[in-house]
Protein backbone atom coordinates (compact mmCIF):
# COMPACT_ATOMS: atom_id res chain seq x y z
CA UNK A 1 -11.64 -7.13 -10.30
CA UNK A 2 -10.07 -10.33 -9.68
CA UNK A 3 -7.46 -12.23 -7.03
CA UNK A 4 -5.02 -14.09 -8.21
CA UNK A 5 -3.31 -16.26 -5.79
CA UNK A 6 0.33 -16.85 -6.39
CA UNK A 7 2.41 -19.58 -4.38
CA UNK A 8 4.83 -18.44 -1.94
CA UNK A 9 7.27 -20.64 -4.29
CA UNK A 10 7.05 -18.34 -7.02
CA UNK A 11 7.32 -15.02 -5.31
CA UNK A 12 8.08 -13.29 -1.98
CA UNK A 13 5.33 -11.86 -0.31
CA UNK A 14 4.77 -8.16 -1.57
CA UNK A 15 3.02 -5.09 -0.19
CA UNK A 16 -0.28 -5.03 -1.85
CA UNK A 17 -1.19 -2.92 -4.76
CA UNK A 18 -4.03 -1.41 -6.86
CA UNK A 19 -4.36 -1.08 -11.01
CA UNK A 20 -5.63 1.77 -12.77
CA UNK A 21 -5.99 1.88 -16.66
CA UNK A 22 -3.57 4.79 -18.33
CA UNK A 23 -6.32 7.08 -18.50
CA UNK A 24 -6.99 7.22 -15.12
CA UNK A 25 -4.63 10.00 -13.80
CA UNK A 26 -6.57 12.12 -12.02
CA UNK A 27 -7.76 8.65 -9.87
CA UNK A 28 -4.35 7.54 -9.78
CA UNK A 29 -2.90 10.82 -8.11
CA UNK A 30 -6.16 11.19 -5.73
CA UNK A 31 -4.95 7.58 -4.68
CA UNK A 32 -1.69 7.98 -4.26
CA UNK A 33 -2.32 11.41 -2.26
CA UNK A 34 -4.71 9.45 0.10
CA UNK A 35 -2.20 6.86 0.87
CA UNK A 36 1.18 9.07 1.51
CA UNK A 37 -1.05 10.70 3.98
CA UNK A 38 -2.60 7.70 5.47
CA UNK A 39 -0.20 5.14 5.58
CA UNK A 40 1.27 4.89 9.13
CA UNK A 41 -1.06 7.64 10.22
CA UNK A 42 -3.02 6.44 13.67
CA UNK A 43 -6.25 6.18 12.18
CA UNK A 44 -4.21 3.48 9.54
CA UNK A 45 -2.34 1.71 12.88
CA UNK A 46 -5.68 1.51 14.68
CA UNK A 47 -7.38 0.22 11.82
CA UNK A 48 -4.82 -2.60 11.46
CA UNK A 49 -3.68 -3.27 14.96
CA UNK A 50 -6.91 -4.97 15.16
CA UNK A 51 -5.72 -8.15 13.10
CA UNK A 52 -2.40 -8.15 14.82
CA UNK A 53 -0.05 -5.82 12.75
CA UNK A 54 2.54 -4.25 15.21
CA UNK A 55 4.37 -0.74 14.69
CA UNK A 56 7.22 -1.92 13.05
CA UNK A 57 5.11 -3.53 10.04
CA UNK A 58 2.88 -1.11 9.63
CA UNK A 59 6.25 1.40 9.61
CA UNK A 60 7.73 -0.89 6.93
CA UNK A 61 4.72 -0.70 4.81
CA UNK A 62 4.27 3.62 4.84
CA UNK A 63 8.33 3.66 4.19
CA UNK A 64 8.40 1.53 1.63
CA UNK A 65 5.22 3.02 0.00
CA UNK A 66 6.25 6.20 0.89
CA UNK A 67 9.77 5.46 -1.32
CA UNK A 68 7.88 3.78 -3.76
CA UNK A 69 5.32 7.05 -4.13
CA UNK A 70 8.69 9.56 -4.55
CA UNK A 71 10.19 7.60 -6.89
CA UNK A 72 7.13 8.05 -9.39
CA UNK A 73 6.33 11.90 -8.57
């Protein structure tokens, strides 16, 4: 696994993301499962009210990974 730090400059801040190789499906839908039912749950806001995320981000983040997750199913 590796981070690779991009400059503002060069692209808008994005949502973050994970990478599976093609072969992976069965990982790759057990993922994506866990997240359209976690994101914006209130385990998910307690978890990351604790570094200062309000409601409205963390509601920006399930809709638009919700979206994202419907567009690929």
């Amino acid at each position: 696994m590796e981070t690779v730090i991009v400059r503002p400059n060069e692209k808008p801040p994005a949502f973050g993301s994970f990478a599976f190789r093609l072969s992976d499906t069965a990982l790759l839908k057990d993922v994506d499962d866990f997240l359209a039912e976690f994101l914006g749950s209130g385990a998910h806001r307690k978890m990351v009210a604790s570094f200062g995320f309000s409601a409205e981000e963390v509601d920006l983040v399930a809709e638009n990974t919700n979206k994202q997750l419907s567009a690929i199913r």
